[in-house]
Protein backbone atom coordinates (compact mmCIF):
# COMPACT_ATOMS: atom_id res chain seq x y z
CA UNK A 1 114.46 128.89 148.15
CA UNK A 2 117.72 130.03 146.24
CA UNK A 3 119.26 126.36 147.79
CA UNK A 4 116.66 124.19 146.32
CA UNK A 5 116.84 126.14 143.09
CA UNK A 6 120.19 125.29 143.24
CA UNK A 7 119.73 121.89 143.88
CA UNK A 8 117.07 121.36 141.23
CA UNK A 9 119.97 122.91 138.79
CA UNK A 10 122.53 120.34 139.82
CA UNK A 11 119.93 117.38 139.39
CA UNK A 12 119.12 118.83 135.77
CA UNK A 13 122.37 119.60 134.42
CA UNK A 14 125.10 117.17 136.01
CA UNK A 15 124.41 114.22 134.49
CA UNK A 16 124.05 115.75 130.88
CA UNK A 17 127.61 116.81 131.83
CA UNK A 18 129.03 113.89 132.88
CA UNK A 19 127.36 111.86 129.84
CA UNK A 20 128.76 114.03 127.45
CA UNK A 21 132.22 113.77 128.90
CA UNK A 22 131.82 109.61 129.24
CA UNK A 23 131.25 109.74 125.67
CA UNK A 24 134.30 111.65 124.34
CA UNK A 25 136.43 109.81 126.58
CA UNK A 26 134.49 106.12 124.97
CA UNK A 27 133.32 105.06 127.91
CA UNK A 28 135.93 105.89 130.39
CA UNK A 29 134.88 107.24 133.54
CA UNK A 30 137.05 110.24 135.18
CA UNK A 31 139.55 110.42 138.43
CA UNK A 32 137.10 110.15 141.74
CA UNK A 33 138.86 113.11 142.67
CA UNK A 34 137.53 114.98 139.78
CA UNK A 35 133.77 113.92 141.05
CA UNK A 36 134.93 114.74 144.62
CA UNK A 37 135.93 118.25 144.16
CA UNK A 38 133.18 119.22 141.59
CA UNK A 39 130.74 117.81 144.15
CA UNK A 40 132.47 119.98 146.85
CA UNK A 41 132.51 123.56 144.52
CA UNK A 42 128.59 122.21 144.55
CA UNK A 43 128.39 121.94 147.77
CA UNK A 44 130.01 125.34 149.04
CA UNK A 45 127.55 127.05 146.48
CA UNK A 46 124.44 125.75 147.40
CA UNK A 47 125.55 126.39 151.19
CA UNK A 48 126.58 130.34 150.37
CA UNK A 49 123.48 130.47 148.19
CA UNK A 50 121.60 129.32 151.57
CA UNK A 51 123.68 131.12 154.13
CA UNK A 52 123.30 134.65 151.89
CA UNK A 53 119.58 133.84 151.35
CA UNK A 54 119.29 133.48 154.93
CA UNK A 55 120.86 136.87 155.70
CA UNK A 56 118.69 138.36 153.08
CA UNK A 57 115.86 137.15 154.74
CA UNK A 58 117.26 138.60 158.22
CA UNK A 59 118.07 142.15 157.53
CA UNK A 60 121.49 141.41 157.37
CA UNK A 61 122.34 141.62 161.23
CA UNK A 62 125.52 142.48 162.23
CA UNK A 63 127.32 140.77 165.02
CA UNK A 64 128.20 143.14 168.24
CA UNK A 65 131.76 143.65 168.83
CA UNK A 66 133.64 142.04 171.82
CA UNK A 67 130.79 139.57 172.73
CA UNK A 68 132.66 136.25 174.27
CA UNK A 69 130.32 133.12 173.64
CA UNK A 70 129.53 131.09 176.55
CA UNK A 71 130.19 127.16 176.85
CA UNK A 72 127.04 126.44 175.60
CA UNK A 73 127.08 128.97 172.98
CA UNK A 74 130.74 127.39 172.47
CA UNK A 75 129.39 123.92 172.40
CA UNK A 76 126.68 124.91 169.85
CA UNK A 77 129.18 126.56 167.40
CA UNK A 78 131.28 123.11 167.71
CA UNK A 79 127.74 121.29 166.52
CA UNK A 80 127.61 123.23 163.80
CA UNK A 81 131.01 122.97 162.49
CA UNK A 82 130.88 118.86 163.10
CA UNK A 83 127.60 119.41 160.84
CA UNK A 84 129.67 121.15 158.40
CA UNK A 85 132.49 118.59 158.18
CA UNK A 86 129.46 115.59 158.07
CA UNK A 87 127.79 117.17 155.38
CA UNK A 88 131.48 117.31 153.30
CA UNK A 89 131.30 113.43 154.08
CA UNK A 90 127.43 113.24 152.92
CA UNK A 91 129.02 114.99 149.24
CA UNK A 92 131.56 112.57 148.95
CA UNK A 93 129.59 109.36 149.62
CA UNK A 94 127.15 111.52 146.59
CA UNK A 95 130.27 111.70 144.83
CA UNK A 96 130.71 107.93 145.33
CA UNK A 97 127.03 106.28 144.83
CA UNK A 98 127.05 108.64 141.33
CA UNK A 99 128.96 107.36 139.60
CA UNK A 100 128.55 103.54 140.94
CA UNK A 101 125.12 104.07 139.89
CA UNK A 102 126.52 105.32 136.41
CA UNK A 103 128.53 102.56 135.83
CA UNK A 104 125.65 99.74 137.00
CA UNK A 105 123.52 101.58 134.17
CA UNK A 106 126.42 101.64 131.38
CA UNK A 107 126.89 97.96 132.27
CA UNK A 108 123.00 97.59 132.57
CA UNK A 109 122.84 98.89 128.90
CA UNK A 110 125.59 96.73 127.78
CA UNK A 111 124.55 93.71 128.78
CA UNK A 112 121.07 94.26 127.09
CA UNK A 113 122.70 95.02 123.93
CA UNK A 114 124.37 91.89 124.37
CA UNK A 115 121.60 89.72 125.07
CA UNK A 116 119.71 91.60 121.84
CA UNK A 117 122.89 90.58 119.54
CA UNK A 118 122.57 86.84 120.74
CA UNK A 119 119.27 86.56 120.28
CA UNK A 120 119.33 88.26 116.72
CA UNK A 121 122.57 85.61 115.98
CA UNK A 122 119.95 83.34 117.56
CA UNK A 123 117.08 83.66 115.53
CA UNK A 124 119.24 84.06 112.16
CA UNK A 125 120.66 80.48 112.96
CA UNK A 126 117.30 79.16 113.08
CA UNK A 127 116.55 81.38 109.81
CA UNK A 128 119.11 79.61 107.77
CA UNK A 129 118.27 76.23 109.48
CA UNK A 130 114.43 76.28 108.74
CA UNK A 131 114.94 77.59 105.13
CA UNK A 132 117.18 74.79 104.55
CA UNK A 133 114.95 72.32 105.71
CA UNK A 134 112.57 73.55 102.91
CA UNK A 135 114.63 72.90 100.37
CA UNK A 136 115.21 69.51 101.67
CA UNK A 137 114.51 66.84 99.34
CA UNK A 138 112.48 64.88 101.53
CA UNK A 139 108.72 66.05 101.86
CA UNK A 140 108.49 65.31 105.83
CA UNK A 141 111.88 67.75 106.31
CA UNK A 142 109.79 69.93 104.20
CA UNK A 143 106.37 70.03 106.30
CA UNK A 144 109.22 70.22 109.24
CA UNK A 145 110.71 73.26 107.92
CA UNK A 146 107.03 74.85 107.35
CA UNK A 147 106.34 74.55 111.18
CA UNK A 148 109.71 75.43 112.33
CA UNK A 149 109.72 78.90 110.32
CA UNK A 150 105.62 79.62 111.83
CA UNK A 151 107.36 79.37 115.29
CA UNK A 152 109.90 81.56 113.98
CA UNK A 153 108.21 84.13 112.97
CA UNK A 154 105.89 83.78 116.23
CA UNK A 155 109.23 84.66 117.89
CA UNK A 156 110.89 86.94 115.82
CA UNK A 157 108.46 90.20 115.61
CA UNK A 158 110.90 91.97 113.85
CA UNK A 159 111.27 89.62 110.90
CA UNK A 160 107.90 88.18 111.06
CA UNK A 161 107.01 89.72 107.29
CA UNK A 162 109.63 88.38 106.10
CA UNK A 163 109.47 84.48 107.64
CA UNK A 164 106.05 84.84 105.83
CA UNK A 165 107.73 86.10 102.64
CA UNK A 166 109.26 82.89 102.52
CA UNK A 167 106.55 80.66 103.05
CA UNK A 168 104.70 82.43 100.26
CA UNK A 169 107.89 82.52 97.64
CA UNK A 170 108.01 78.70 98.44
CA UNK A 171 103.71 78.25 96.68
CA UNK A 172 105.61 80.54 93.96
CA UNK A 173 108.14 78.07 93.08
CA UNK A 174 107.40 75.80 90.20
CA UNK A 175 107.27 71.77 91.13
CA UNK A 176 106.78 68.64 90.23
CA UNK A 177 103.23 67.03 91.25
CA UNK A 178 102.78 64.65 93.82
CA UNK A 179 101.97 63.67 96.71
CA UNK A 180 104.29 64.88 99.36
CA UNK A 181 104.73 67.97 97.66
CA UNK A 182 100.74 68.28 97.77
CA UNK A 183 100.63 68.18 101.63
CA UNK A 184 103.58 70.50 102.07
CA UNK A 185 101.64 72.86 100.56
CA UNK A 186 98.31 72.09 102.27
CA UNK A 187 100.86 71.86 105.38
CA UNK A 188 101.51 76.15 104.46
CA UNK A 189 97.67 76.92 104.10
CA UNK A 190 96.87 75.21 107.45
CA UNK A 191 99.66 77.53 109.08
CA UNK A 192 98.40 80.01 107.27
CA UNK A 193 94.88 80.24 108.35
CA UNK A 194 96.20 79.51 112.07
CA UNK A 195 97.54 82.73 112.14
CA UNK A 196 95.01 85.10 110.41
CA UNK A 197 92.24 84.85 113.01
CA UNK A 198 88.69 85.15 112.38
CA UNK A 199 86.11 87.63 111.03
CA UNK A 200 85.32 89.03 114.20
CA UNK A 201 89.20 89.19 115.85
CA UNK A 202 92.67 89.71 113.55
CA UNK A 203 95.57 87.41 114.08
CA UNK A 204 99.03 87.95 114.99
CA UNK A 205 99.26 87.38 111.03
CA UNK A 206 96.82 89.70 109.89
CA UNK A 207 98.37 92.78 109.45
CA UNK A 208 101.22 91.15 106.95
CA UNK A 209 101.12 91.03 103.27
CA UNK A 210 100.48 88.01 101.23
CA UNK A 211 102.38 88.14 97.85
CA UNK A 212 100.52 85.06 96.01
CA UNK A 213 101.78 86.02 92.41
CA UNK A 214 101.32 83.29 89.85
CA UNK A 215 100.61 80.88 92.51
CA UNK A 216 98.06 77.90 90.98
CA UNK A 217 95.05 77.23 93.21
CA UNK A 218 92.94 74.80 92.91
CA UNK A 219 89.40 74.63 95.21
CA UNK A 220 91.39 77.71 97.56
CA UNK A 221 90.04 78.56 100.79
CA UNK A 222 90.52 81.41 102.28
CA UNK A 223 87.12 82.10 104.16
CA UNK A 224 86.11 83.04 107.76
CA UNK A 225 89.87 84.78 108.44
CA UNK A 226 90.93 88.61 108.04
CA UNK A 227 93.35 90.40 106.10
CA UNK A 228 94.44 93.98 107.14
CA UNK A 229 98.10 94.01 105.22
CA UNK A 230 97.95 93.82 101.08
CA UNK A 231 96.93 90.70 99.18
CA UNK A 232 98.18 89.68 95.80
CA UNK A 233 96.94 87.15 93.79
CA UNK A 234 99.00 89.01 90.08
CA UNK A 235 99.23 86.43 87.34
CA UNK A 236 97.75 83.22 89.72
CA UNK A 237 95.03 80.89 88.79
CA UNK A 238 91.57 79.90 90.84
CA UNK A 239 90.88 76.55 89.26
CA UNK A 240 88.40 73.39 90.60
CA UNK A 241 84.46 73.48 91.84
CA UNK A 242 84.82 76.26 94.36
CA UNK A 243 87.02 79.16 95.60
CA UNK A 244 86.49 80.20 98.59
CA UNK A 245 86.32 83.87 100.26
CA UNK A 246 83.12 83.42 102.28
CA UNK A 247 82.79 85.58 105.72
CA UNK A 248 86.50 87.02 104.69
CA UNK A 249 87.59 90.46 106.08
CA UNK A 250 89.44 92.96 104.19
CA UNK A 251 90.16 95.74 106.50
CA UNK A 252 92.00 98.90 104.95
CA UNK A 253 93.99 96.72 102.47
CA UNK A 254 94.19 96.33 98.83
CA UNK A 255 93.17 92.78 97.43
CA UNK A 256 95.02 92.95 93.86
CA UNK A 257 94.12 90.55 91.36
CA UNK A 258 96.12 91.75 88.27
CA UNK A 259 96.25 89.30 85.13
CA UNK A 260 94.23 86.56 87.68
CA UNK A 261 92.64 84.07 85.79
CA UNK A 262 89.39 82.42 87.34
CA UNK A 263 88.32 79.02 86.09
CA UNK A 264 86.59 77.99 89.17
CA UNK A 265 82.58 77.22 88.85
CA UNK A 266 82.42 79.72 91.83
CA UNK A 267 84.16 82.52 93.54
CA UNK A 268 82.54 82.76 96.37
CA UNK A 269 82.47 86.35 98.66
CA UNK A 270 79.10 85.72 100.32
CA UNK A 271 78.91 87.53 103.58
CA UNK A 272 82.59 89.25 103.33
CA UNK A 273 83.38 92.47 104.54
CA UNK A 274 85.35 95.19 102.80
CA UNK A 275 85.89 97.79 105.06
CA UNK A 276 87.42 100.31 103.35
CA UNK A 277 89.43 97.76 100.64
CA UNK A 278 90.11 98.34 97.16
CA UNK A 279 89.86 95.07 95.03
CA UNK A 280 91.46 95.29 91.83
CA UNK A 281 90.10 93.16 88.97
CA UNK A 282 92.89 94.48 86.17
CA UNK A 283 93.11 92.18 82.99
CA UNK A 284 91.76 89.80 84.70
CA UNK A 285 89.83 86.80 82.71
CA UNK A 286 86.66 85.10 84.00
CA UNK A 287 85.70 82.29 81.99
CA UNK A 288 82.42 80.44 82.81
CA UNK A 289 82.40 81.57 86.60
CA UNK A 290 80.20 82.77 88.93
CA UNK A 291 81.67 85.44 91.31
CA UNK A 292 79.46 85.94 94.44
CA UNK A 293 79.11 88.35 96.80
CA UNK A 294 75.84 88.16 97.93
CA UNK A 295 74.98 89.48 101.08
CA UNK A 296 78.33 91.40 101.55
CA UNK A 297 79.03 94.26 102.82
CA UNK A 298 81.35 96.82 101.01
CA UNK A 299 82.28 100.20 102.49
CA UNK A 300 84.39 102.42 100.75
CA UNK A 301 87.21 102.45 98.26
CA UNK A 302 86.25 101.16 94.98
CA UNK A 303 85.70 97.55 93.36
CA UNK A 304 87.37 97.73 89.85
CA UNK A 305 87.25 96.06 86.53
CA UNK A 306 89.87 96.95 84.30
CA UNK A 307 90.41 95.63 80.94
CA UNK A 308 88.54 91.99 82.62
CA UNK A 309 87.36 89.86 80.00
CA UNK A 310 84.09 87.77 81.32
CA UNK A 311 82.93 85.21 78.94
CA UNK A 312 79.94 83.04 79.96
CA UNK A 313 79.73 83.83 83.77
CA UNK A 314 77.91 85.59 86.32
CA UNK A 315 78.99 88.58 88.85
CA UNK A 316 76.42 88.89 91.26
CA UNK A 317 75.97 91.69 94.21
CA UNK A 318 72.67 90.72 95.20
CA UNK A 319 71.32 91.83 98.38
CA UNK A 320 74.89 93.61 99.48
CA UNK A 321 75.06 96.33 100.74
CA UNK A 322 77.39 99.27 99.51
CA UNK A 323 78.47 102.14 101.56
CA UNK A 324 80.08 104.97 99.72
CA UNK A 325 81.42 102.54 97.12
CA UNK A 326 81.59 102.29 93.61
CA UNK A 327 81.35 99.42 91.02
CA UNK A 328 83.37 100.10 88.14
CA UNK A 329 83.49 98.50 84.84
CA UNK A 330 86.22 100.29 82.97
CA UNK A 331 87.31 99.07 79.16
CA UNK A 332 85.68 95.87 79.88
CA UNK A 333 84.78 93.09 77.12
CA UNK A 334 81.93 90.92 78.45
CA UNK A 335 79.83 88.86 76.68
CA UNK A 336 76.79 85.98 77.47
CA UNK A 337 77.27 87.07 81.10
CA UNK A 338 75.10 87.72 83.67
CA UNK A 339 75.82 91.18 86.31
CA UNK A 340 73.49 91.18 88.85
CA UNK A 341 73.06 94.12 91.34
CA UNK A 342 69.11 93.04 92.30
CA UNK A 343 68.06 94.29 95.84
CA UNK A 344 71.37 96.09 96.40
CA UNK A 345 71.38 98.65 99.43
CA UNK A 346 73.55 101.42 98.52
CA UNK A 347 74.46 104.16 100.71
CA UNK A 348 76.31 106.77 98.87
CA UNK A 349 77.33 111.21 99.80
CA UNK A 350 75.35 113.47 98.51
CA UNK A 351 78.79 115.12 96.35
CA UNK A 352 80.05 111.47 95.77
CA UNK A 353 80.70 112.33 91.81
CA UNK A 354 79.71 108.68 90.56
CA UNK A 355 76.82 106.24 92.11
CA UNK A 356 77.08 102.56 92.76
CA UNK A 357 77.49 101.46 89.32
CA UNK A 358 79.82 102.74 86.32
CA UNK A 359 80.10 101.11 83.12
CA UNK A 360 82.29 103.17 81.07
CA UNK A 361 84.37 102.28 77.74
CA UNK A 362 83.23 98.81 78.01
CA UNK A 363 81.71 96.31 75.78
CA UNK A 364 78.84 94.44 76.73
CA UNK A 365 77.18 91.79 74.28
CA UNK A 366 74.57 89.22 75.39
CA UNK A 367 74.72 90.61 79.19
CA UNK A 368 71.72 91.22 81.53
CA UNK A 369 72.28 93.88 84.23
CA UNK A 370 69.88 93.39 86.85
CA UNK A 371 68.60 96.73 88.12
CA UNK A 372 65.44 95.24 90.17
CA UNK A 373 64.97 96.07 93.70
CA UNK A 374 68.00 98.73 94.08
CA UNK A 375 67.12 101.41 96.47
CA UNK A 376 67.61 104.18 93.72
CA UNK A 377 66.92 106.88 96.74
CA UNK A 378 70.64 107.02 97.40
CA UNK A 379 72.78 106.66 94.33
CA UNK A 380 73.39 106.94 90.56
CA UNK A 381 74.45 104.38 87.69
CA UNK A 382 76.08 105.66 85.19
CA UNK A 383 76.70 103.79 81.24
CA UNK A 384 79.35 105.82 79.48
CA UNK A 385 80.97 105.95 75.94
CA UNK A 386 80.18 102.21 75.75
CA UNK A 387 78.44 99.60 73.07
CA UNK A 388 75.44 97.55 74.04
CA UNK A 389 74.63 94.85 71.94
CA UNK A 390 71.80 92.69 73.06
CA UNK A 391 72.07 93.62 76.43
CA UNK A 392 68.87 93.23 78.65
CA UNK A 393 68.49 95.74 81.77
CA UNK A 394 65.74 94.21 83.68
CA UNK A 395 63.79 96.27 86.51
CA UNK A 396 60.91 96.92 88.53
CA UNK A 397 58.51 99.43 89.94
CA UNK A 398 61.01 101.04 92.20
CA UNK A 399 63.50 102.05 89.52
CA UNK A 400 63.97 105.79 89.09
CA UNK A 401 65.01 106.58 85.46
CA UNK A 402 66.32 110.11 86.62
CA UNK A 403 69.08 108.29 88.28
CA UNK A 404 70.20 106.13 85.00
CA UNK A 405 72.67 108.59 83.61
CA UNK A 406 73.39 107.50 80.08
CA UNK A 407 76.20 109.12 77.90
CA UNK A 408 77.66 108.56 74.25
CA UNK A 409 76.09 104.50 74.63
CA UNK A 410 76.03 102.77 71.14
CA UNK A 411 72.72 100.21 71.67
CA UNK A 412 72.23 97.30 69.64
CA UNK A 413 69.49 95.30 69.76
CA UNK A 414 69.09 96.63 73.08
CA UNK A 415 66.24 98.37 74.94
CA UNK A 416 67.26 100.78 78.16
CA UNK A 417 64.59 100.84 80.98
CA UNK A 418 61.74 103.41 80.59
CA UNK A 419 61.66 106.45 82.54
CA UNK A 420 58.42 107.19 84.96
CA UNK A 421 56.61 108.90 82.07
CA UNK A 422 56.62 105.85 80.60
CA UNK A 423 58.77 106.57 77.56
CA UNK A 424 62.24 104.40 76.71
CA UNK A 425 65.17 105.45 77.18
CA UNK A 426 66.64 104.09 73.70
CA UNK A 427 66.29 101.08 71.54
CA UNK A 428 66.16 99.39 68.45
CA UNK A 429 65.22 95.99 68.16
CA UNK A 430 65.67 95.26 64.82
CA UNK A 431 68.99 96.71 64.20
CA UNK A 432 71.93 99.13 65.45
CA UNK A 433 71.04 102.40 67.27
CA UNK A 434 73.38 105.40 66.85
CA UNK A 435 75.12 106.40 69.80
CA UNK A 436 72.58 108.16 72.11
CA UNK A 437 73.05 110.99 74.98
CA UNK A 438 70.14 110.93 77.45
CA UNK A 439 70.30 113.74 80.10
CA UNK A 440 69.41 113.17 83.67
CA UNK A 441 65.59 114.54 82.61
CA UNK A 442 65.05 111.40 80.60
CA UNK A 443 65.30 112.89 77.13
CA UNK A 444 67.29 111.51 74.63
CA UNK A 445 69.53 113.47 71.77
CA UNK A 446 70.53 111.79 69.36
């Protein structure tokens, strides 16, 4: 027992030993001698540790004085001392195989760090070569350039975000219309979708982020692919019939649309899923657009309006269904728009401190908010410290007025729902209504 504990010890220990040593001495392996002897002083302890242990176990018997050994007991003695000697030989061939096997793993090592240097030189060759071909003059170097730096970042793991960084800097770049130039960049949103899978599987592209600031788009299309990294769309512009997010996943990301402007008849988000994605509408400007996302579904985080302007268009949420989510409509100027949330699902906590739908500090003049068919059951909308003028909030039989909270609303011209005893909530059709406070009961105080 005390030899294999021995053992075990030597196996545990020696190599830390000899590492440490290697490394002060950069790499220089020590005298075979050296190994040889320290091998040896191993060697005679584990043996006393085993010959004492053995004793111990014995009693401790002492040999009886005079006793001459016979020739076999002679020849047996000789055995074990040619034992002995063989086992010195077995130390120093360990000795030997040690440190060969040290020095095949040192050289292992080194050759791997090698190989990793030339293929980082490698792939930075190709770097400068495929960013060069971009800024070719030529539009076929161009397209050639687009391909080559896809591979690339196929390869190159490591750099991947960054091949993409480029390929998205390049939409950012201001240029001169024409043709060529037209399919480079159609030649980029092909490679693009290539690599960010479908709705139901992510691509090896997914989990990036997309920095699309200020880029121009006109008729985009970004359905039927997924997104799990961030995607910025800051400052750009959604022109032409149709933009396109249909069937799109946002997974755990953040689609940012600060300062967007959207000019396209229609935004389209029918049948996308947010799971768990913020989308940021901040000073953005919708002018005469229709922003769909019917039949979506959205499950927590928060959709936000910030300081949007919406002239003349239509945000619709009809028939989507909303888990845990919130609407939000914060500082908001909208006028002759249309916000529809008819037949929306929601599924909200019990504690959750807002409901589906928050308008709060807004403006709203010549809107209709479509309350019909909501399943009220679940969740809350809340219109806060806000001015209503002509605003129409149509709904139906199932609409609960104890879940319309309305606080500090200025109405003009504008009639809220009535509550289930039949009463309104507030209104004045011929001319402004001071700012009202109507408690979750129904009652209003003005």
């Amino acid at each position: 027992m005390l030899s294999l504990l021995g053992l075990w010890w030597v196996v545990k220990h020696k190599p830390k030993v000899s590492f440490r040593r290697r490394r002060a001495g950069r790499g220089h392996q020590g005298p075979v001698w050296r190994s040889v002897v320290a091998w040896f002083a191993v060697a005679l302890v584990v043996g006393g540790a085993a010959g004492a242990g053995l004793l111990w176990l014995l009693g401790w018997p002492k040999l009886p004085q005079g006793v001459a050994f016979s020739t076999t007991e002679a020849l047996d003695v000789l055995k074990i001392g040619l034992a002995v000697v063989a086992g010195f030989g077995g130390v120093v061939a360990l000795a030997v195989n040690y440190r060969r096997q040290r020095v095949t793993e040192a050289a292992h090592v080194l050759t791997l760090s090698q190989e990793e240097r030339e293929r980082t030189k490698l792939f930075n060759e190709r770097f400068a070569g495929t960013t060069a071909q971009l800024g070719h003059d030529q539009a076929a170097v161009r397209i050639a350039g687009v391909y080559a730096l896809a591979g690339l970042a196929d390869d190159w793991a490591a750099q991947r975000q960054t091949c993409v960084d480029v390929l998205c800097a390049y939409l950012r770049l201001p240029r001169e219309s024409n043709e060529g130039e037209k399919e480079v960049i159609a030649t980029i949103f092909r490679v693009l979708r290539a690599h960010l899978g479908t709705p139901h599987r992510a691509g090896p592209w997914s989990g990036l982020d997309f920095d699309f600031t200020g880029v121009e788009f006109h008729d985009a299309d970004f359905s039927e692919i997924t997104f799990e990294g961030k995607v910025v769309f800051d400052g750009a512009v959604f022109s032409g019939p149709h933009t396109s997010f249909e069937r799109t996943v946002f997974r755990a990301t953040t689609l940012s649309c600060h300062g967007t402007t959207f000019e396209s008849d229609q935004v389209s988000f029918r049948d996308a899923l947010l799971d768990h994605a913020t989308v940021e509408f901040v000073g953005a400007a919708f002018t005469g657009t229709s922003v769909d996302f019917t039949a979506s579904q959205i499950q927590g985080r928060t959709i936000y309006f910030y300081r949007a302007v919406l002239t003349g268009s239509r945000i619709s949420f009809r028939t989507s269904e909303v888990v845990g989510t919130t609407i939000r409509f914060d500082r908001c100027e909208v006028s002759d728009t249309e916000l529809d949330f008819s037949d929306l699902y929601p599924e909200m906590a019990e504690k959750r401190s807002f409901g589906v739908l928050v308008v709060e500090g807004s403006s709203l003049r010549r809107v209709t908010v479509d309350l019909r068919g909501i399943a009220f059951e679940e969740t809350d909308i809340w219109f806060l410290d806000s001015t209503f003028q002509e605003v129409v909030v149509p709904v139906d039989a199932r609409f609960d007025g104890q879940r319309l909270k309305v606080r500090r609303v200025a109405l003009v011209d504008t009639v809220l729902p009535a509550d289930r005893s039949g009463g309104t909530r507030a209104g004045d059709a011929e001319g402004p209504t001071p700012a009202v406070d109507v408690g979750p009961s129904g009652s209003a105080d003005q």
